[in-house]
C-alpha atoms as a PDB file:
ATOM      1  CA  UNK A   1      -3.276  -4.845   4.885  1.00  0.00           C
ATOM      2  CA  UNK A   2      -1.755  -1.615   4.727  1.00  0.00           C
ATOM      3  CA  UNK A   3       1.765  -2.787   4.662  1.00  0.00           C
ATOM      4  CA  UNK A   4       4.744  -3.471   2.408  1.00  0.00           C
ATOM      5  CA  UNK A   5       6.789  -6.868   3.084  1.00  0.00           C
ATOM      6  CA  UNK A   6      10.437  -6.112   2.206  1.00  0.00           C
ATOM      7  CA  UNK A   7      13.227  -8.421   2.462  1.00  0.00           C
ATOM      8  CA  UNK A   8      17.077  -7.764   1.206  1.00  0.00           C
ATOM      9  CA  UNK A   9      19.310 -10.306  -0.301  1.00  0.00           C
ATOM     10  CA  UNK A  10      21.878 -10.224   2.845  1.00  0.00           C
ATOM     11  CA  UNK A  11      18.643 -12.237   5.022  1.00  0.00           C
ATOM     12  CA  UNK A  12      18.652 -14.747   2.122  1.00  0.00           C
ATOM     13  CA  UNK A  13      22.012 -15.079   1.738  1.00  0.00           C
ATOM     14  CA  UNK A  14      22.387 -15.919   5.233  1.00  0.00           C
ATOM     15  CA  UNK A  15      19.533 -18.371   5.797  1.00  0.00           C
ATOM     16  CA  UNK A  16      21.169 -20.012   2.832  1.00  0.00           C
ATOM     17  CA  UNK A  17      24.618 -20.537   4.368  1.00  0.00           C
ATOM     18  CA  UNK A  18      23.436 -21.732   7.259  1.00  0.00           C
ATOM     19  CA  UNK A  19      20.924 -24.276   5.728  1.00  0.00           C
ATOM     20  CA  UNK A  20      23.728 -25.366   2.931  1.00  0.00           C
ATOM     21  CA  UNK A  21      26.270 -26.198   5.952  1.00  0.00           C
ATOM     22  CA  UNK A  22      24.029 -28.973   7.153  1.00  0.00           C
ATOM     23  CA  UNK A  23      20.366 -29.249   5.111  1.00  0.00           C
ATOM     24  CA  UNK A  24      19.194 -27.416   8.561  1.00  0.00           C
ATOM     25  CA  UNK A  25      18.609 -24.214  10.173  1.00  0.00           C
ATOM     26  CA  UNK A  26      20.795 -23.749  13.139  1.00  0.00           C
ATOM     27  CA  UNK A  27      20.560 -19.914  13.725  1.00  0.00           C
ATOM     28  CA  UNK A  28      17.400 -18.131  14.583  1.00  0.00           C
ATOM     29  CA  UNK A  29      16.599 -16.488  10.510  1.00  0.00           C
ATOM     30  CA  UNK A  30      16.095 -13.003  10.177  1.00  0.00           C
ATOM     31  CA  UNK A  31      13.025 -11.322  11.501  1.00  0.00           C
ATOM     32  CA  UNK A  32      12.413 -10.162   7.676  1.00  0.00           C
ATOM     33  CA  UNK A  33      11.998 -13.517   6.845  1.00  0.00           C
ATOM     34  CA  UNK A  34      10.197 -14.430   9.353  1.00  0.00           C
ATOM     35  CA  UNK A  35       7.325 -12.166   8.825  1.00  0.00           C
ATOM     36  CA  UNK A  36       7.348 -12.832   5.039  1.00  0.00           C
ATOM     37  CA  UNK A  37       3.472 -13.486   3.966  1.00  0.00           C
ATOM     38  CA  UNK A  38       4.117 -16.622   2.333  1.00  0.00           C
ATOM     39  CA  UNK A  39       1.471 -19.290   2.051  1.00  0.00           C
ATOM     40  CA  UNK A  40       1.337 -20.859   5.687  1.00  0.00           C
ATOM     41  CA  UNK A  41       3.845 -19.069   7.716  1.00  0.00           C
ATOM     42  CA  UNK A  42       3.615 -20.245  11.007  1.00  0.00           C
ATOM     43  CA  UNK A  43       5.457 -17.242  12.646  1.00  0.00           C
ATOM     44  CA  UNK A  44       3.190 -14.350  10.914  1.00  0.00           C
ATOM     45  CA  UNK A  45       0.660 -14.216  13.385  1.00  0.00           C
ATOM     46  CA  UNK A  46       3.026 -13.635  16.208  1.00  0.00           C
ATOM     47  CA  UNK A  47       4.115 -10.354  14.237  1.00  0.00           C
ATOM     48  CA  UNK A  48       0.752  -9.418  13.206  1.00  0.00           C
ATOM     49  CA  UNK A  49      -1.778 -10.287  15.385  1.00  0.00           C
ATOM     50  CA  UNK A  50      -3.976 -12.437  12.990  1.00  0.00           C
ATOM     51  CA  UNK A  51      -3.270 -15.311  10.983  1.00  0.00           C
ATOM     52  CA  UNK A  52      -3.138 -15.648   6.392  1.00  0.00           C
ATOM     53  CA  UNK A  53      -5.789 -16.523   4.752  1.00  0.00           C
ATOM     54  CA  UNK A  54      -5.035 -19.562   3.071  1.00  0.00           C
ATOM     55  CA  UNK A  55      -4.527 -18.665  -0.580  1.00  0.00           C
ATOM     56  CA  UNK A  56      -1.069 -18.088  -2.137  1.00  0.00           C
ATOM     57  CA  UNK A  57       0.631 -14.479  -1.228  1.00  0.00           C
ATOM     58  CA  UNK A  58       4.190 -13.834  -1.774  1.00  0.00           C
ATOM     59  CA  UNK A  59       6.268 -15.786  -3.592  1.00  0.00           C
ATOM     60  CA  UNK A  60       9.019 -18.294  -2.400  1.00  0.00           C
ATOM     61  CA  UNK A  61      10.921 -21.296  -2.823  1.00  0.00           C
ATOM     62  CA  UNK A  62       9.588 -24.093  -0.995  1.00  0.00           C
ATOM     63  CA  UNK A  63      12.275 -26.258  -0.505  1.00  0.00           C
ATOM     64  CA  UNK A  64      10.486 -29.361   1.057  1.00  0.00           C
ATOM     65  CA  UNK A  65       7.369 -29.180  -1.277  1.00  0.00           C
ATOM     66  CA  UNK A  66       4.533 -29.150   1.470  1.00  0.00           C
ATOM     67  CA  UNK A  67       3.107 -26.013   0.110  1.00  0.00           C
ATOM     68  CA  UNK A  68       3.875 -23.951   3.010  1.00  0.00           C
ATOM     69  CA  UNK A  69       6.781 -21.037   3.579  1.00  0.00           C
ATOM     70  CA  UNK A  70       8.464 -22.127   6.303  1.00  0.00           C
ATOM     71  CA  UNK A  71      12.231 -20.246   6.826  1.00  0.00           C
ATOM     72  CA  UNK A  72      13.438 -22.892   9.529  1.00  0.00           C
ATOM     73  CA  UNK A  73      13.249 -25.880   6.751  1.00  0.00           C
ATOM     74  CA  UNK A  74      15.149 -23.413   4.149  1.00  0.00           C
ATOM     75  CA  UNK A  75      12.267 -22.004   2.651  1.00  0.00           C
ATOM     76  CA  UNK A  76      13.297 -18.446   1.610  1.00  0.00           C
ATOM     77  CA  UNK A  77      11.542 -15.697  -0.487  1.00  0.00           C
ATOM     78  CA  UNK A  78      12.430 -15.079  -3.649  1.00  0.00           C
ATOM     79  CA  UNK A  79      10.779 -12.258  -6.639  1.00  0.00           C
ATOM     80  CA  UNK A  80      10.156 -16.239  -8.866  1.00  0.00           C
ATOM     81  CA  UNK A  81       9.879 -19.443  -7.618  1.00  0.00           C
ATOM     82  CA  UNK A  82      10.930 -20.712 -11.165  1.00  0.00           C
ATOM     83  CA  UNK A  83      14.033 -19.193 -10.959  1.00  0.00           C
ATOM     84  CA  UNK A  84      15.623 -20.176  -7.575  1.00  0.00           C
ATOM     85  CA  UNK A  85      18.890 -18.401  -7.686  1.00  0.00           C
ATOM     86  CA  UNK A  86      17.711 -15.120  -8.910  1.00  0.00           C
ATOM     87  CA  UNK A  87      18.155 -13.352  -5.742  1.00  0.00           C
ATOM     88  CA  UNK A  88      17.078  -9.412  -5.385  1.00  0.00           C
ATOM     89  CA  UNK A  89      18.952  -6.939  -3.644  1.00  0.00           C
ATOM     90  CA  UNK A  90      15.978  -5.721  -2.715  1.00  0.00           C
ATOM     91  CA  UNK A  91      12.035  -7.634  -2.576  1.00  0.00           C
ATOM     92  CA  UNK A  92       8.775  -6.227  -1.783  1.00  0.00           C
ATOM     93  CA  UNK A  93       5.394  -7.689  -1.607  1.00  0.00           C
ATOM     94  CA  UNK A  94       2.290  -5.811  -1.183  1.00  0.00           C
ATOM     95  CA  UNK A  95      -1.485  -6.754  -1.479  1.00  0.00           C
ATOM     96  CA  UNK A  96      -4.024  -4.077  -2.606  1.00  0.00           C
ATOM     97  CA  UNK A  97      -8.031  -4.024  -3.727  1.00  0.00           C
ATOM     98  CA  UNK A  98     -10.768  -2.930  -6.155  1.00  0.00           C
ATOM     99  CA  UNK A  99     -14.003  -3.681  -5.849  1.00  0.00           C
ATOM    100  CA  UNK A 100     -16.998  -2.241  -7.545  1.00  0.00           C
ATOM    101  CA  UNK A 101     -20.250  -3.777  -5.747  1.00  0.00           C
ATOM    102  CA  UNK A 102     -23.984  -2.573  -6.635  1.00  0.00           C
ATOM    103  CA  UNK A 103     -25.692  -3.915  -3.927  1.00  0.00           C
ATOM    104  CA  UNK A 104     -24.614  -6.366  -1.213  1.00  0.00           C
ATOM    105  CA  UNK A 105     -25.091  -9.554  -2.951  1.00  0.00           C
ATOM    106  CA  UNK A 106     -23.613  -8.580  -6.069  1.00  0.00           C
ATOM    107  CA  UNK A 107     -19.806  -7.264  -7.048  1.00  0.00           C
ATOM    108  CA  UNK A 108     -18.958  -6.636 -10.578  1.00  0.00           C
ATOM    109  CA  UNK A 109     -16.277  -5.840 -10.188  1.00  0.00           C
ATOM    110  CA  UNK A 110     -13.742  -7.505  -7.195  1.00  0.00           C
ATOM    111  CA  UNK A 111     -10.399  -8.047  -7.510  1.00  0.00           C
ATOM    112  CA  UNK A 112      -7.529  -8.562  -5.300  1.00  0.00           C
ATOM    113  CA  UNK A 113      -3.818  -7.409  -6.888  1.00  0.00           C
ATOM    114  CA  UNK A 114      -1.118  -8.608  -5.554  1.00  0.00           C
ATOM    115  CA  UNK A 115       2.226  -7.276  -6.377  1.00  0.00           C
ATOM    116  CA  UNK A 116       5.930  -8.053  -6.033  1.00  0.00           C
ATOM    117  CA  UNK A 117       8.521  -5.422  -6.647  1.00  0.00           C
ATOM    118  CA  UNK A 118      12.170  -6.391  -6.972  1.00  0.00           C
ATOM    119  CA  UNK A 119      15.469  -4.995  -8.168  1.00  0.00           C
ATOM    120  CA  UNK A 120      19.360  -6.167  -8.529  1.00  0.00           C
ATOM    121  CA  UNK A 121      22.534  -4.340  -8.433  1.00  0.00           C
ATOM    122  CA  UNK A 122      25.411  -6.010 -10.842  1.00  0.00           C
ATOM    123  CA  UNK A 123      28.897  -4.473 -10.680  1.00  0.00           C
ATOM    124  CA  UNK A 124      29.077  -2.377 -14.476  1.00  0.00           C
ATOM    125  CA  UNK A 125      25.054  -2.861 -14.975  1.00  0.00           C
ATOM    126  CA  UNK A 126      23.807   0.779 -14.708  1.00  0.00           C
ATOM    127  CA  UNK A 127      20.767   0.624 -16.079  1.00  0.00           C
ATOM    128  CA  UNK A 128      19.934  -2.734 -13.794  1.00  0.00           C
ATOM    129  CA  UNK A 129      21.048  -1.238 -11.278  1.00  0.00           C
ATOM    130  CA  UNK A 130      18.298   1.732 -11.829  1.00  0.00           C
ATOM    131  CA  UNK A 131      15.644  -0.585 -13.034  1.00  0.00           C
ATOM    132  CA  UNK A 132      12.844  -1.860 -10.464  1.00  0.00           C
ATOM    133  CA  UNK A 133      10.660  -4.509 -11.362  1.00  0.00           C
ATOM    134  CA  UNK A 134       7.357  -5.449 -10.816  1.00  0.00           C
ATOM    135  CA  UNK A 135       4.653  -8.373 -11.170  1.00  0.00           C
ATOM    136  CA  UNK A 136       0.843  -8.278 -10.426  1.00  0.00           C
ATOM    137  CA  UNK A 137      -1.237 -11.213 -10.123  1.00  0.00           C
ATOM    138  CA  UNK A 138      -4.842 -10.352 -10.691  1.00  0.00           C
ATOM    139  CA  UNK A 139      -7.391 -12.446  -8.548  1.00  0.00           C
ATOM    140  CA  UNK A 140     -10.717 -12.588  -8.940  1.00  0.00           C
ATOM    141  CA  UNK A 141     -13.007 -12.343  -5.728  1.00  0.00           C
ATOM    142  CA  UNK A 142     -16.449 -11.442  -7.453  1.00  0.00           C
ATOM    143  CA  UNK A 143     -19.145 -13.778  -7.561  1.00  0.00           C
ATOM    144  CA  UNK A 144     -19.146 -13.318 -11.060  1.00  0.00           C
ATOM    145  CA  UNK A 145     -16.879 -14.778 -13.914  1.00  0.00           C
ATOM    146  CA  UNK A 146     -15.593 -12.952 -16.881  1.00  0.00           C
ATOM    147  CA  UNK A 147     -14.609 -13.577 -20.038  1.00  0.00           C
ATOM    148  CA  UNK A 148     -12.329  -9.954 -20.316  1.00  0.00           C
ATOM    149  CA  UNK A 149     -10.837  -7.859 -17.996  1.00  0.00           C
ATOM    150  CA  UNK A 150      -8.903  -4.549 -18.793  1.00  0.00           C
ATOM    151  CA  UNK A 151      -6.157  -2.937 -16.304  1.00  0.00           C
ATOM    152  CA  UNK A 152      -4.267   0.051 -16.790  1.00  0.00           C
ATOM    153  CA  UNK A 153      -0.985   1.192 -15.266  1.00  0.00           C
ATOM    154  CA  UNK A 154      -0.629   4.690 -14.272  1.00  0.00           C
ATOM    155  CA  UNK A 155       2.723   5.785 -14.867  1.00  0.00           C
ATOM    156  CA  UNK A 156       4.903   9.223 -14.797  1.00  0.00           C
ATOM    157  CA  UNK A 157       8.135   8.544 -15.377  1.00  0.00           C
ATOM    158  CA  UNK A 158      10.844  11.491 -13.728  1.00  0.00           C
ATOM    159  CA  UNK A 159      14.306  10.639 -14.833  1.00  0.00           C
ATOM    160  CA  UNK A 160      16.486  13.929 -14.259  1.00  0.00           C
ATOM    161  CA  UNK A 161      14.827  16.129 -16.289  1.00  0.00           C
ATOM    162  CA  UNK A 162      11.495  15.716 -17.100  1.00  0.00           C
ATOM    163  CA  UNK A 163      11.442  17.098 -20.996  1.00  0.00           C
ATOM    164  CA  UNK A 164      13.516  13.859 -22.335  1.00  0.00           C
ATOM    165  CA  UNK A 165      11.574  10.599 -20.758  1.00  0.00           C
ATOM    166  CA  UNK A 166      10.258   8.460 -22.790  1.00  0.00           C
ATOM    167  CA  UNK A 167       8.320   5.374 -22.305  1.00  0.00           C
ATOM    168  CA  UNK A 168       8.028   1.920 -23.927  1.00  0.00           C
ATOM    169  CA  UNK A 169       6.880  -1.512 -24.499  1.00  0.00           C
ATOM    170  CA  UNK A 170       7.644  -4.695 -24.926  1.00  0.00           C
ATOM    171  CA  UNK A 171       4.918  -7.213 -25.111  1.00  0.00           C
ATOM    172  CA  UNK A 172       6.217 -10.279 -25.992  1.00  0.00           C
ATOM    173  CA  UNK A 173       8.579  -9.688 -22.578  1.00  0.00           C
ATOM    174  CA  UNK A 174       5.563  -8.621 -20.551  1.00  0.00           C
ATOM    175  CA  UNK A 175       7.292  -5.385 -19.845  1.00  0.00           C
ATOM    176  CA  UNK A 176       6.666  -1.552 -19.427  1.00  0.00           C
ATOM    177  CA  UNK A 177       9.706   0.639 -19.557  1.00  0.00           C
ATOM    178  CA  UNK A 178      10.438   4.297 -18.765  1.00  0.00           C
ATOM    179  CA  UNK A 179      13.898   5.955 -19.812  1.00  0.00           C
ATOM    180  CA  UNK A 180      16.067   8.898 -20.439  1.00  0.00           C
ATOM    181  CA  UNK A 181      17.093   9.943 -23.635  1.00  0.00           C
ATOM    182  CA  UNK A 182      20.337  11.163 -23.141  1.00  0.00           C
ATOM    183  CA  UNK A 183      23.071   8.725 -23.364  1.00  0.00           C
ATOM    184  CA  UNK A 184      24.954   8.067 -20.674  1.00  0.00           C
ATOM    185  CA  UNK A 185      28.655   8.420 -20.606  1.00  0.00           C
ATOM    186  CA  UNK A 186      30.975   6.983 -17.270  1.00  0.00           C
ATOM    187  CA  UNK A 187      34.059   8.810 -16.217  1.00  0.00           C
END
């Protein structure tokens, strides 16, 4: 789609208010919500010009349970539905492709990615508030199952100077990290 979804925590916030007041959405939501990809968003196509497929996209909390994002019944996007409250400063959805087809009829390799980026900013948290996260959700569109599929991440990590990054893992967390190695004093 060519396009990065972005909404910040102030749009939330507010939708949230205004819901909480009466279970109801009085004021007219923010027109980053309203053009939020989520599954079934009945305002999207007004933005875009052509409706969602109907598959999951981005992420958000459903707060009705039918399935569909809708922000005038308090639905509101959120980096994961399992954890409601988390609320980023800043989210970002974005869809992107691979496919690898040899002939017309048959795609080894096709796979849709879809990816939600996210961060938070917490009063005395510096290295929060310089961390960005991301997820990826791997679909696959081929014609053909598989029993293994590899990805790699790309990744050159610039903090300051370039001589003293390191990077990292931490599998058991699901997380990639990148940082600096000299310690960081305040003052």
């Amino acid at each position: 789609w060519w396009h990065v979804w972005q909404v910040k925590r102030y749009a939330v916030e507010s939708l949230l208010a205004d819901y909480a007041f009466d279970q109801k959405i009085d004021f007219k939501p923010d027109n980053q919500l309203l053009r939020w990809p989520g599954r079934g968003n009945p305002y999207f196509e007004s933005f875009y010009g052509f409706a969602l497929p109907n598959q999951d996209l981005a992420p958000f909390v459903d707060i009705d349970n039918d399935g569909k994002y809708d922000p005038y019944k308090g639905d509101y996007p959120v980096a994961d539905p399992n954890y409601k409250s988390k609320i980023a400063d800043d989210l970002c959805w974005y869809v992107f492709n691979y496919s690898k087809c040899l002939g017309k009829a048959n795609c080894d390799i096709n796979v849709e990615i879809q990816a939600t980026s996210y961060s938070f900013y917490v009063p005395n948290k510096y290295a929060v508030n310089l961390s960005i996260y991301t997820d990826y959700k791997l679909i696959n569109k081929s014609n053909i199952s598989s029993d293994s599929f590899y990805v790699s991440i790309y990744s050159d990590i610039d903090i300051d100077c370039r001589f003293d990054d390191f990077g990292g893992c931490s599998p058991g967390k699901n997380a990639y990290y990148g940082y600096n190695s000299v310690e960081m004093t305040s003052g």
